[in-house]
Protein backbone atom coordinates (compact mmCIF):
# COMPACT_ATOMS: atom_id res chain seq x y z
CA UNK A 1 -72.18 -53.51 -14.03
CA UNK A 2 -75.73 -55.13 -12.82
CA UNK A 3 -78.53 -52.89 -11.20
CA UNK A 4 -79.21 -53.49 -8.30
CA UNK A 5 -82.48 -54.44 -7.27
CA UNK A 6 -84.83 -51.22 -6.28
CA UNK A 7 -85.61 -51.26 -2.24
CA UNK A 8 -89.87 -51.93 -3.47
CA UNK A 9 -88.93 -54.79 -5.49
CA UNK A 10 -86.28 -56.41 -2.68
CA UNK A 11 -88.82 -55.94 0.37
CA UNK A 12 -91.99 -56.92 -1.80
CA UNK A 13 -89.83 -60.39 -2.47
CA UNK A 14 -88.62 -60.82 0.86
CA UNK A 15 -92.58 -60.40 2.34
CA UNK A 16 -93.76 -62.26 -0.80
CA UNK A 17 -91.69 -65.38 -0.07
CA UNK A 18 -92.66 -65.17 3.80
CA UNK A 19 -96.10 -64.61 3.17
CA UNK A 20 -96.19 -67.68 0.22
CA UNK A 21 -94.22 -69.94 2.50
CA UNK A 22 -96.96 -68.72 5.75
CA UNK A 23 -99.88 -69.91 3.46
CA UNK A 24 -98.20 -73.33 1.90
CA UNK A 25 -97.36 -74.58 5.65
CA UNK A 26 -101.19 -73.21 6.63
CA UNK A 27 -102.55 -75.00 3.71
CA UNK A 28 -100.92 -78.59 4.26
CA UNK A 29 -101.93 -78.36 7.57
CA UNK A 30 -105.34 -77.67 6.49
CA UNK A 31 -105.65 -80.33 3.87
CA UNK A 32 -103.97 -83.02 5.95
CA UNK A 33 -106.26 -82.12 9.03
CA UNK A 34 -109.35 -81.15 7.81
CA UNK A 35 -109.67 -81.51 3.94
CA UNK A 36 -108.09 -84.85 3.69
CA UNK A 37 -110.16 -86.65 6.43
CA UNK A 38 -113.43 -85.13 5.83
CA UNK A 39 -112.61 -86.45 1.49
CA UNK A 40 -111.93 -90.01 3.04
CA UNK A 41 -115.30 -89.71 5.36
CA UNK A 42 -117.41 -88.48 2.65
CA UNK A 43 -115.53 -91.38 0.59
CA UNK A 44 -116.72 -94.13 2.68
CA UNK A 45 -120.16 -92.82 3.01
CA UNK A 46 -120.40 -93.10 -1.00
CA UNK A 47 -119.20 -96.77 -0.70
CA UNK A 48 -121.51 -97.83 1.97
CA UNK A 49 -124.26 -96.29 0.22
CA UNK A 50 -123.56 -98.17 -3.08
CA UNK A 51 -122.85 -101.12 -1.34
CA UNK A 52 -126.32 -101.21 0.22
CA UNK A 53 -128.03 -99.25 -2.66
CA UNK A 54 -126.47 -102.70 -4.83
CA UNK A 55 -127.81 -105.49 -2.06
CA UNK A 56 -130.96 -103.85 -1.78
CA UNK A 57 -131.16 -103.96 -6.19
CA UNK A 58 -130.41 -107.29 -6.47
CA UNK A 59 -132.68 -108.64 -3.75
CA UNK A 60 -135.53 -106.72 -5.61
CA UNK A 61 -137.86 -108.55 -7.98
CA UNK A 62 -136.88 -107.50 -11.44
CA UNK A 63 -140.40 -105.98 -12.20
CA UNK A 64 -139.45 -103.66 -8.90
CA UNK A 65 -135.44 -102.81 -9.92
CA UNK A 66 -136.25 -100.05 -12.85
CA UNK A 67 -138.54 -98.26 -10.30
CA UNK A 68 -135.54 -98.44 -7.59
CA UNK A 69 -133.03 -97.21 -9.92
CA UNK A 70 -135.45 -94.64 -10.84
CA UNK A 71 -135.26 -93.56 -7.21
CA UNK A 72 -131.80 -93.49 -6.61
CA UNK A 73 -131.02 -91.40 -9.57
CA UNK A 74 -133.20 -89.51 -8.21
CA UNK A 75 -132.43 -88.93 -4.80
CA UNK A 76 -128.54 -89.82 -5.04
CA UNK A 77 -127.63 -88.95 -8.65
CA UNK A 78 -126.39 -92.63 -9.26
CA UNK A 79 -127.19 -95.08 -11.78
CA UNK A 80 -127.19 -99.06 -11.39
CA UNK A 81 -126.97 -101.80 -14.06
CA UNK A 82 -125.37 -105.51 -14.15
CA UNK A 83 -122.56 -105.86 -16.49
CA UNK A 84 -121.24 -109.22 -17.86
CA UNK A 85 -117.09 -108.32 -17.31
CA UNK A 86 -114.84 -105.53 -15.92
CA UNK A 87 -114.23 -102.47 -18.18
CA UNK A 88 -110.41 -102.58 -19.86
CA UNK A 89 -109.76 -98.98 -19.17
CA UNK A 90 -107.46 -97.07 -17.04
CA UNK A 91 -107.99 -95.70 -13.82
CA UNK A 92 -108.35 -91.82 -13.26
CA UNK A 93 -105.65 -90.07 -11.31
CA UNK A 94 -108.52 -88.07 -9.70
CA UNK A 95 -107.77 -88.24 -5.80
CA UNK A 96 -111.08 -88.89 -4.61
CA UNK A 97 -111.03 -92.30 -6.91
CA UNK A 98 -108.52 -93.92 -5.13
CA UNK A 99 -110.33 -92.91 -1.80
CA UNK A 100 -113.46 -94.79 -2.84
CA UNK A 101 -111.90 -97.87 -4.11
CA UNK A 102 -110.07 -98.40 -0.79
CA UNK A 103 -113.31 -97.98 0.77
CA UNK A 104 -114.73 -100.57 -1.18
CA UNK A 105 -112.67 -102.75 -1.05
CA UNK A 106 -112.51 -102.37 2.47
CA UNK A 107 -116.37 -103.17 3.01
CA UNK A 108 -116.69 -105.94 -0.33
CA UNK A 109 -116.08 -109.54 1.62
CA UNK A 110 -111.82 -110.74 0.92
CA UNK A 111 -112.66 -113.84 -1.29
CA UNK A 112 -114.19 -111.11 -3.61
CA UNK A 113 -111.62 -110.02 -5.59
CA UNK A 114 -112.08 -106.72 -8.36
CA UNK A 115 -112.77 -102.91 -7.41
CA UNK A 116 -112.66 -100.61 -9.85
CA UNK A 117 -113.24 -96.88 -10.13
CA UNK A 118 -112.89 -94.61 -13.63
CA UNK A 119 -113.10 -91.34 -14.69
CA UNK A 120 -116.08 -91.54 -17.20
CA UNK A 121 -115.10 -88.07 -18.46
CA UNK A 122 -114.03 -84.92 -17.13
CA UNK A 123 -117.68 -84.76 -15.51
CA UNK A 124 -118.44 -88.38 -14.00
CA UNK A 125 -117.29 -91.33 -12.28
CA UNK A 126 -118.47 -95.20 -12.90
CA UNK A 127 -117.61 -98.10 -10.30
CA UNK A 128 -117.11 -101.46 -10.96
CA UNK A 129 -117.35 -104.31 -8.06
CA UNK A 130 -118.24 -107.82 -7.65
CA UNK A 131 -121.26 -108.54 -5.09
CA UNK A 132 -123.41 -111.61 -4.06
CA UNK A 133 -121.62 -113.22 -7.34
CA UNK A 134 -123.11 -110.12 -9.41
CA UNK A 135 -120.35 -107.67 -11.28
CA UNK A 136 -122.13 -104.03 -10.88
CA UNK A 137 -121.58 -101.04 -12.76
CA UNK A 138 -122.40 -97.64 -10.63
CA UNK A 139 -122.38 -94.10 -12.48
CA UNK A 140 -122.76 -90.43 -11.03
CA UNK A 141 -121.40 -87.01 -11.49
CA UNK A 142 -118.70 -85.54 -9.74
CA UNK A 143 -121.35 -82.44 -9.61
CA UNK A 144 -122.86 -85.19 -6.53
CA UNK A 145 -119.77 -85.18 -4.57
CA UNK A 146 -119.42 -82.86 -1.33
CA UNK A 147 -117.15 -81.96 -0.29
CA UNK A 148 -114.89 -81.29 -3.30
CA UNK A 149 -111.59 -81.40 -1.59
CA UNK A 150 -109.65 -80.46 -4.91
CA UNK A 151 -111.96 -77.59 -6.02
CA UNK A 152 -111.40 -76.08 -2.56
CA UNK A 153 -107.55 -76.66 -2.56
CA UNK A 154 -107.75 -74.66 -6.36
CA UNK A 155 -109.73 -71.89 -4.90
CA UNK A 156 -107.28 -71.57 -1.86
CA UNK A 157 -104.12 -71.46 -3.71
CA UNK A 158 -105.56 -69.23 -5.81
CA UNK A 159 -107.18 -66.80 -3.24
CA UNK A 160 -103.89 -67.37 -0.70
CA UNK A 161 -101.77 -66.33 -3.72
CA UNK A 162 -103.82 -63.14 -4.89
CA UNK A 163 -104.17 -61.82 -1.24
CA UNK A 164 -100.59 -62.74 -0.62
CA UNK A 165 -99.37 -60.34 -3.08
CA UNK A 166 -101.64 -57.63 -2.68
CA UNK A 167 -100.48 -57.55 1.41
CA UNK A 168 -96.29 -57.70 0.09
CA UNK A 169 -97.51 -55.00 -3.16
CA UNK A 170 -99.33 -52.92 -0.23
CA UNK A 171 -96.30 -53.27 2.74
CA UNK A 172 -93.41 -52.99 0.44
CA UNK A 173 -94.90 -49.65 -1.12
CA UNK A 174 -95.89 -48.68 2.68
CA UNK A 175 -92.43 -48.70 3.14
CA UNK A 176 -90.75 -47.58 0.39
CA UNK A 177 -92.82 -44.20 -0.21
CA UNK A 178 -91.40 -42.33 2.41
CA UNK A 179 -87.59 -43.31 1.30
CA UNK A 180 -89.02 -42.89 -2.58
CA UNK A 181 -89.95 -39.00 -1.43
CA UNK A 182 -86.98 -38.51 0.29
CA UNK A 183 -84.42 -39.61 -2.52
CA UNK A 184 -86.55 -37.70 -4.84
CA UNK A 185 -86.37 -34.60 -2.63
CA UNK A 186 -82.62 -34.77 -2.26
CA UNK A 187 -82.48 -35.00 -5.90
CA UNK A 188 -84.49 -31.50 -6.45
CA UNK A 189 -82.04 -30.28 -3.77
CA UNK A 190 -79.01 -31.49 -5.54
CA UNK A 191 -80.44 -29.77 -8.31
CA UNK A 192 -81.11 -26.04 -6.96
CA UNK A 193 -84.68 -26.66 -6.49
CA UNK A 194 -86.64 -25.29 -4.01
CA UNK A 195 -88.48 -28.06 -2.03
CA UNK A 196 -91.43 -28.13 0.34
CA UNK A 197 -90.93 -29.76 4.23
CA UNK A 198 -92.09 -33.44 3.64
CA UNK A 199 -94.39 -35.04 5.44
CA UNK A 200 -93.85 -37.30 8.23
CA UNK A 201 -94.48 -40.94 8.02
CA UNK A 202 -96.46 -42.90 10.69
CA UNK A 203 -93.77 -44.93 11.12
CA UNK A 204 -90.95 -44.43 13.80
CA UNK A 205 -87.98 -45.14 12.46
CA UNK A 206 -89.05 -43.49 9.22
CA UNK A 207 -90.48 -40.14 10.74
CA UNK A 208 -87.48 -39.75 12.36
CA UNK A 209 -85.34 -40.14 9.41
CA UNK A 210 -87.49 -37.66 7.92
CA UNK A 211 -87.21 -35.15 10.77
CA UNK A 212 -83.52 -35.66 10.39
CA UNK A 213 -83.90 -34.88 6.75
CA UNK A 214 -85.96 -31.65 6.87
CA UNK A 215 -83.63 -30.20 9.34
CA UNK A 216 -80.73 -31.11 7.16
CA UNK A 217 -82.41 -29.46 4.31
CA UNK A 218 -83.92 -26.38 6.58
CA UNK A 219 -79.05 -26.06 7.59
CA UNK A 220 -78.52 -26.60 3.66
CA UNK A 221 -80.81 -23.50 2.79
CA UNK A 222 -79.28 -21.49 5.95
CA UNK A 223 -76.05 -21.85 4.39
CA UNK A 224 -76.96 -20.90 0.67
CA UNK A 225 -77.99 -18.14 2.02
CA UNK A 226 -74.81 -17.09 3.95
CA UNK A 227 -73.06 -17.96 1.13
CA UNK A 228 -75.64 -15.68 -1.13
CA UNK A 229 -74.60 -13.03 1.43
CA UNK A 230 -70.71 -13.63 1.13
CA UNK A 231 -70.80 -13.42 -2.73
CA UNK A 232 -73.31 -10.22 -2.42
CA UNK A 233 -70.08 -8.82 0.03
CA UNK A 234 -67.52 -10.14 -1.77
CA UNK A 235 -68.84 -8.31 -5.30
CA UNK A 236 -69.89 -5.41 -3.89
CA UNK A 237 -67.05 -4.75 -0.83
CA UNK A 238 -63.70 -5.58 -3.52
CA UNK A 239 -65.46 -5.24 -6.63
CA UNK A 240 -66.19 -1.80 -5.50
CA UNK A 241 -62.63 -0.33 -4.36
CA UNK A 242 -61.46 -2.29 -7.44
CA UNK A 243 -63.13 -0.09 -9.74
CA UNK A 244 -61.57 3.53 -7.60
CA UNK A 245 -58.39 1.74 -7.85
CA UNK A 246 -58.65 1.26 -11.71
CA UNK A 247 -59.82 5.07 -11.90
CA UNK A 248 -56.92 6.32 -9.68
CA UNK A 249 -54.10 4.36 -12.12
CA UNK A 250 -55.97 6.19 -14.56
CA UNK A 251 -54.74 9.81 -13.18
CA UNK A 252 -51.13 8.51 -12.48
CA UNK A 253 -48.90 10.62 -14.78
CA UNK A 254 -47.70 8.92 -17.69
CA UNK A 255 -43.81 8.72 -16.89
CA UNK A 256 -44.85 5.78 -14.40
CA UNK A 257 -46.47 4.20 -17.23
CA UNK A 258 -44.38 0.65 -16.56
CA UNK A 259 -45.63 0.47 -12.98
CA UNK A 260 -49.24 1.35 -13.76
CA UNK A 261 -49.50 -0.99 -16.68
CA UNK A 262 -48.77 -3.82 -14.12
CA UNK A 263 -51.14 -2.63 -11.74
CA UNK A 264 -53.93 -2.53 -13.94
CA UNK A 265 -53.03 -5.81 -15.16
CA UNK A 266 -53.35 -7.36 -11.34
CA UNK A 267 -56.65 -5.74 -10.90
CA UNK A 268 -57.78 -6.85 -14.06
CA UNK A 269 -57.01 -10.53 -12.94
CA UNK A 270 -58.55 -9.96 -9.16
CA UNK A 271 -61.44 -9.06 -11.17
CA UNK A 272 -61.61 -11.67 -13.51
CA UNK A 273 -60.80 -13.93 -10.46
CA UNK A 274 -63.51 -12.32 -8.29
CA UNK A 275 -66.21 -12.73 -11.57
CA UNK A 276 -65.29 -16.40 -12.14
CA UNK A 277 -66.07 -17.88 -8.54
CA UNK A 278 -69.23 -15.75 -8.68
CA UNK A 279 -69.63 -17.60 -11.80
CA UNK A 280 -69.14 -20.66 -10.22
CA UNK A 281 -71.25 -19.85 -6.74
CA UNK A 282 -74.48 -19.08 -9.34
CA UNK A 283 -73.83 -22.34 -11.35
CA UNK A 284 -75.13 -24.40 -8.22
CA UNK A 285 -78.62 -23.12 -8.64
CA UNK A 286 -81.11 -24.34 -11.57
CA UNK A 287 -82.06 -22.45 -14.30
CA UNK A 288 -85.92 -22.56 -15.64
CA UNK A 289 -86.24 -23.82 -19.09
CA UNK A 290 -87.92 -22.77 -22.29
CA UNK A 291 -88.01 -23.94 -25.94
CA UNK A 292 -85.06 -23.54 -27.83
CA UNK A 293 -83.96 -23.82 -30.93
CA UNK A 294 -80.46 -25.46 -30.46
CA UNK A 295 -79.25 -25.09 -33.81
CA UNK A 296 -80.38 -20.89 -34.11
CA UNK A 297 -78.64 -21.04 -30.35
CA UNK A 298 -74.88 -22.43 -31.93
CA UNK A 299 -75.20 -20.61 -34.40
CA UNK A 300 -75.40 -17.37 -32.61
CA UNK A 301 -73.13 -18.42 -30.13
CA UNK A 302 -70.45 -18.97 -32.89
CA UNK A 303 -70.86 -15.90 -34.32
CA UNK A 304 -70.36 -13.60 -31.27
CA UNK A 305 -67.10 -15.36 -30.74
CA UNK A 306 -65.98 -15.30 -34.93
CA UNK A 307 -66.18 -11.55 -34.87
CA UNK A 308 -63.09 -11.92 -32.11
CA UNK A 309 -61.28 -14.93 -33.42
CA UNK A 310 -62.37 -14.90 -37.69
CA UNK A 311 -61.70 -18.18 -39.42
CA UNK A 312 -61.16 -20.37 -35.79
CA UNK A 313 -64.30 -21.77 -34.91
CA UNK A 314 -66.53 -24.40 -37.43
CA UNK A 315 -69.94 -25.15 -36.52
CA UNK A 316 -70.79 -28.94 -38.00
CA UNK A 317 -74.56 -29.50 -38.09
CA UNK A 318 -77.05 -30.56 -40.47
CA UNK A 319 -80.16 -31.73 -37.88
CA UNK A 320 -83.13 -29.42 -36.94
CA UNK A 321 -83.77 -29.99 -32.86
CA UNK A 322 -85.94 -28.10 -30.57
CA UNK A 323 -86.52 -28.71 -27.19
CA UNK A 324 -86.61 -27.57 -23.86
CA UNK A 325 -83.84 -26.46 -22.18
CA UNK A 326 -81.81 -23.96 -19.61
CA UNK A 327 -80.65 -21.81 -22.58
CA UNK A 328 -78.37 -19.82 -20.42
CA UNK A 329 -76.39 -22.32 -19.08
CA UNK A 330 -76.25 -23.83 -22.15
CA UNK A 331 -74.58 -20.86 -23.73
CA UNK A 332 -71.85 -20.17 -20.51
CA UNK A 333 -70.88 -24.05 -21.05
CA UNK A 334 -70.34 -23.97 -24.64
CA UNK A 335 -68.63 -20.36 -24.08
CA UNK A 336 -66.46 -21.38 -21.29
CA UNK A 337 -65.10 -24.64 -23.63
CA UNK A 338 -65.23 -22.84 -26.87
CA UNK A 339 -62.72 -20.25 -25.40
CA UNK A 340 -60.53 -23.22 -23.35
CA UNK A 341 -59.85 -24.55 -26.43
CA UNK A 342 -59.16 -21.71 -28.50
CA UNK A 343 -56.75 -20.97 -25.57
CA UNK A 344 -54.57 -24.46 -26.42
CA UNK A 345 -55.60 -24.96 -29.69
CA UNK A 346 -53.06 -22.76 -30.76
CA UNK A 347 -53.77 -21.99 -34.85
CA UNK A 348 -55.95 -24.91 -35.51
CA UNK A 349 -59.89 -24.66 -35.65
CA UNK A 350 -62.24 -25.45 -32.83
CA UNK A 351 -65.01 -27.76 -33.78
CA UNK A 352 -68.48 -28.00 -32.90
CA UNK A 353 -70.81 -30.83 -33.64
CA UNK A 354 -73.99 -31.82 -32.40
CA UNK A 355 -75.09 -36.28 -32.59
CA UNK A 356 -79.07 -36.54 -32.11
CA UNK A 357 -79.22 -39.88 -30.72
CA UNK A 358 -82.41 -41.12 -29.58
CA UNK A 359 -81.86 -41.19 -25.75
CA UNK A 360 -79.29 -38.00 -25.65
CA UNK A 361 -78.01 -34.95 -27.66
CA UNK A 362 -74.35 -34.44 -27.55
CA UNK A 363 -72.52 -31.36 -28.32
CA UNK A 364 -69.37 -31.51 -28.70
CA UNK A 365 -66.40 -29.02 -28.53
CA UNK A 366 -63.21 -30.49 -30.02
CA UNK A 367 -59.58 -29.46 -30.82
CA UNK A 368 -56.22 -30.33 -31.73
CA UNK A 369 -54.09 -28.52 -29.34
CA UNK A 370 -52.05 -30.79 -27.11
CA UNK A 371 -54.76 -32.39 -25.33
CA UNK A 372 -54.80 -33.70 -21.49
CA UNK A 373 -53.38 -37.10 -20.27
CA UNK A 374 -55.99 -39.46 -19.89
CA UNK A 375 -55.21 -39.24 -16.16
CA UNK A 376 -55.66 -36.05 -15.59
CA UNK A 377 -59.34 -35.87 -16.93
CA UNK A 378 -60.65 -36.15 -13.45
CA UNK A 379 -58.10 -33.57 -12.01
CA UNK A 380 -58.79 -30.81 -14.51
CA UNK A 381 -62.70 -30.15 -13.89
CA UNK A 382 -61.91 -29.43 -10.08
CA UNK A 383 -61.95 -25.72 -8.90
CA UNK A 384 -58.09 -24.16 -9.57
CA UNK A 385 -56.82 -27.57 -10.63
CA UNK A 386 -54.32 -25.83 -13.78
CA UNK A 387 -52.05 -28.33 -16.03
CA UNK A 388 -49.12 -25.78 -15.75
CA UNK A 389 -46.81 -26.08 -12.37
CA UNK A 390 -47.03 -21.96 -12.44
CA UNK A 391 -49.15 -19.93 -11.39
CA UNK A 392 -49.06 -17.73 -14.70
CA UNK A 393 -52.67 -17.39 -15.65
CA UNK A 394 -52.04 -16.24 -19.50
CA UNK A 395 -50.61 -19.68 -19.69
CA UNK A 396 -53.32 -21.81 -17.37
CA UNK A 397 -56.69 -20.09 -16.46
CA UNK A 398 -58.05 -18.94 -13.79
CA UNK A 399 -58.52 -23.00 -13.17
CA UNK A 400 -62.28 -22.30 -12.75
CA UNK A 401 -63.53 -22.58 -16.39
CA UNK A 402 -64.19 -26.22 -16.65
CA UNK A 403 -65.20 -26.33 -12.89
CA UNK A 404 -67.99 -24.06 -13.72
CA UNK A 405 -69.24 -25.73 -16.70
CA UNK A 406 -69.17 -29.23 -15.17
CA UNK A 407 -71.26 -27.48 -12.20
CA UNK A 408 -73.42 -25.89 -14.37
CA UNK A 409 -74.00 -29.05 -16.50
CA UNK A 410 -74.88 -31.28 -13.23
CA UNK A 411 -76.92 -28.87 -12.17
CA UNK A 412 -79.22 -29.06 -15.21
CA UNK A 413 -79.12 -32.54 -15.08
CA UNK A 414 -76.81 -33.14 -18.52
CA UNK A 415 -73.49 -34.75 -18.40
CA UNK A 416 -70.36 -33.27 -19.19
CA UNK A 417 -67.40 -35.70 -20.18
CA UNK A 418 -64.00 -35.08 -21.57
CA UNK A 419 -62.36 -37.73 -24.02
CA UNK A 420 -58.84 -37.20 -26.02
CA UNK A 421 -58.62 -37.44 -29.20
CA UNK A 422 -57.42 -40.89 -31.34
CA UNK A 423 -55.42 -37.94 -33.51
CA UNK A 424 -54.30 -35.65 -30.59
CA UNK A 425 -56.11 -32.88 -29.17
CA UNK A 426 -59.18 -32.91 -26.95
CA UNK A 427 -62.92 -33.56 -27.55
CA UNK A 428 -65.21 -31.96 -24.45
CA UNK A 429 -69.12 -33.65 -24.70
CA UNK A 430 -72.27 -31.99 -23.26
CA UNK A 431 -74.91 -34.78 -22.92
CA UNK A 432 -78.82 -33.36 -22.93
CA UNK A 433 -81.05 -36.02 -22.18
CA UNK A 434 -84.26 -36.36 -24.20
């Protein structure tokens, strides 16, 4: 699927392209008004002045020319000498060339035919034009020219294009920082975090969609803790009687043992009911990390739950990883699958194997029970979602175990993913990034 673009990068465009397209209409209308003109003025100037400065040369005696040549270097930075034919070069595709030659050729008399204006070099000019029957040969520097019409177009692209972006870099950040805070913020509260109030933009629109969000967040943390209360009630208010009513079954004489044997059974299930959506409530909020050792961690996971079930669980890993992590929630995940598929894994062992990739560490729990229908993968990690039709819990769960370790896994920010097996059976995936 293709990203999307990022809200910066989408308004920074948008006000790029409006700005760009603000300064290209401002600049034609600039060089066709102002810069164009005043190059065609300063253009005819230069010809009337070498059309006099080349009259005034040849109606000097020729003891006097060197001293007025000397002059007009001088004075205009231009050089005069009589050449016998036209130069066979090219003509420049400098702008201000083709200015100057119509100007000439506008001033030298009609019958005269020949105008011609070259770039020397990157750095000078030389003219070529028939007067009083004389062919003339004029040199100067483009240093002499003023204005420079296509220096000063450079420097305004240039400086039109650098501000431009710095004004869209500036307004699209402007506007995206407040949104950037707030999706961080309801990130860290999707999380468990605790966050401060955010500020309030200057903005209208965007202070009052972070009013709106504070007081969202300020309802979100009223009901946490309501619900913090309820589970408080719930544990201690049934949990409580739960525990006199296991003590009084106790006392019930023996010849009832049928009757009490059921009973206890029921209360052990409200309890184990009662524990699991605590379980679940206390998954929702974040757990600090610390440096772990992930392979001492499986390890001693695997051997708590060998001394109940010997021979039935095979821990696969040859990598040494440390790294910070909720190590808790780590171990109530890998508990809660380890035991689901011990549960429906009949005989067979339960594998565990850990893939250091370089983006992600996966552990995996996998087993060859009868696995889940690939459409049912979604169904099963929802709250008292069981494969079974009955409600018999030694045959389905409580229907909470995979809820809680998917919650527990988003919460920490991993990924938890279920994928059958090519063989049969099931393979459940914990995803820790780094």
């Amino acid at each position: 699927m293709k990203a999307k673009p990022s809200l910066f990068r989408y308004a920074a465009f948008n006000i790029l392209l409006g700005l760009l397209i603000f300064q290209l209409i401002s600049g034609a209308a600039v060089f066709l008004n102002m810069m164009l003109p005043l190059a065609k003025r300063s253009a005819d100037d230069l010809a009337s002045l070498l059309i006099w400065s080349g009259k005034v040369w040849l109606q000097s005696a020729p003891q006097q020319q060197p001293e007025f040549s000397r002059d007009l270097l001088e004075n205009h930075g231009l050089s005069i000498k009589r050449i016998d034919q036209f130069q066979d070069r090219q003509a420049g595709i400098y702008p201000y060339a083709t200015y100057l030659r119509n100007a000439l050729q506008a001033r030298i008399p009609t019958d005269v035919q020949g105008v011609k204006v070259f770039e020397k070099d990157h750095h000078s000019f030389e003219v070529e034009f028939v007067l009083q029957d004389q062919l003339l040969q004029f040199s100067f520097e483009k240093s002499h020219l003023i204005p420079k019409p296509g220096m000063a177009a450079i420097w305004a692209v240039i400086a039109g294009v650098l501000i431009t972006m710095t004004v869209a870099w500036l307004l699209a950040k402007r506007i995206t920082a407040p949104i950037k805070r707030l999706g961080q913020a309801a990130g860290q509260i999707g999380s468990g975090e605790e966050i401060r109030e955010l500020p309030e933009s200057n903005v209208a629109e965007l202070a009052e969609l972070t009013q709106m969000f504070n007081l969202m967040h300020e309802q979100l943390q009223a009901k946490q803790e309501n619900q913090k209360t309820l589970l408080s009630g719930i544990s201690h208010d049934l949990r409580s009687p739960l525990a006199r009513l296991k003590m009084a079954l106790a006392l019930i004489p023996e010849q009832q043992s049928s009757l009490v044997v059921r009973m206890e059974k029921d209360v052990a299930e409200m309890d184990c009911l009662i524990g699991a959506q605590l379980e679940l409530a206390r998954a929702q909020e974040k757990e600090t990390e610390q440096l772990t050792d992930l392979g001492k961690l499986l390890a001693e996971l695997v051997d708590g739950i060998e001394a109940q079930f010997p021979g039935r669980v095979q821990l696969n890993q040859n990598i040494d990883i440390t790294l910070s992590l909720a190590n808790l929630a780590l171990r109530r995940c890998l508990d809660n699958l380890i035991h689901n598929a011990l549960r429906y894994a009949e005989e067979s062992q339960v594998e565990i194997t850990v893939k250091h990739y370089s983006q992600a560490i996966c552990i995996g729990v996998r087993d060859r029970g009868p696995g889940i229908d690939p459409q049912l993968l979604n169904l099963v990690v929802r709250p008292f979602y069981r494969i079974e039709s009955s409600r018999n819990r030694s045959t389905g769960g409580s229907g909470l175990g995979l809820a809680i370790t998917r919650q527990l896994a988003k919460t920490q920010g991993w990924r938890f993913k279920l994928v059958p097996r090519y063989d049969g059976g099931l393979s459940a995936w914990i995803l820790i990034p780094g």
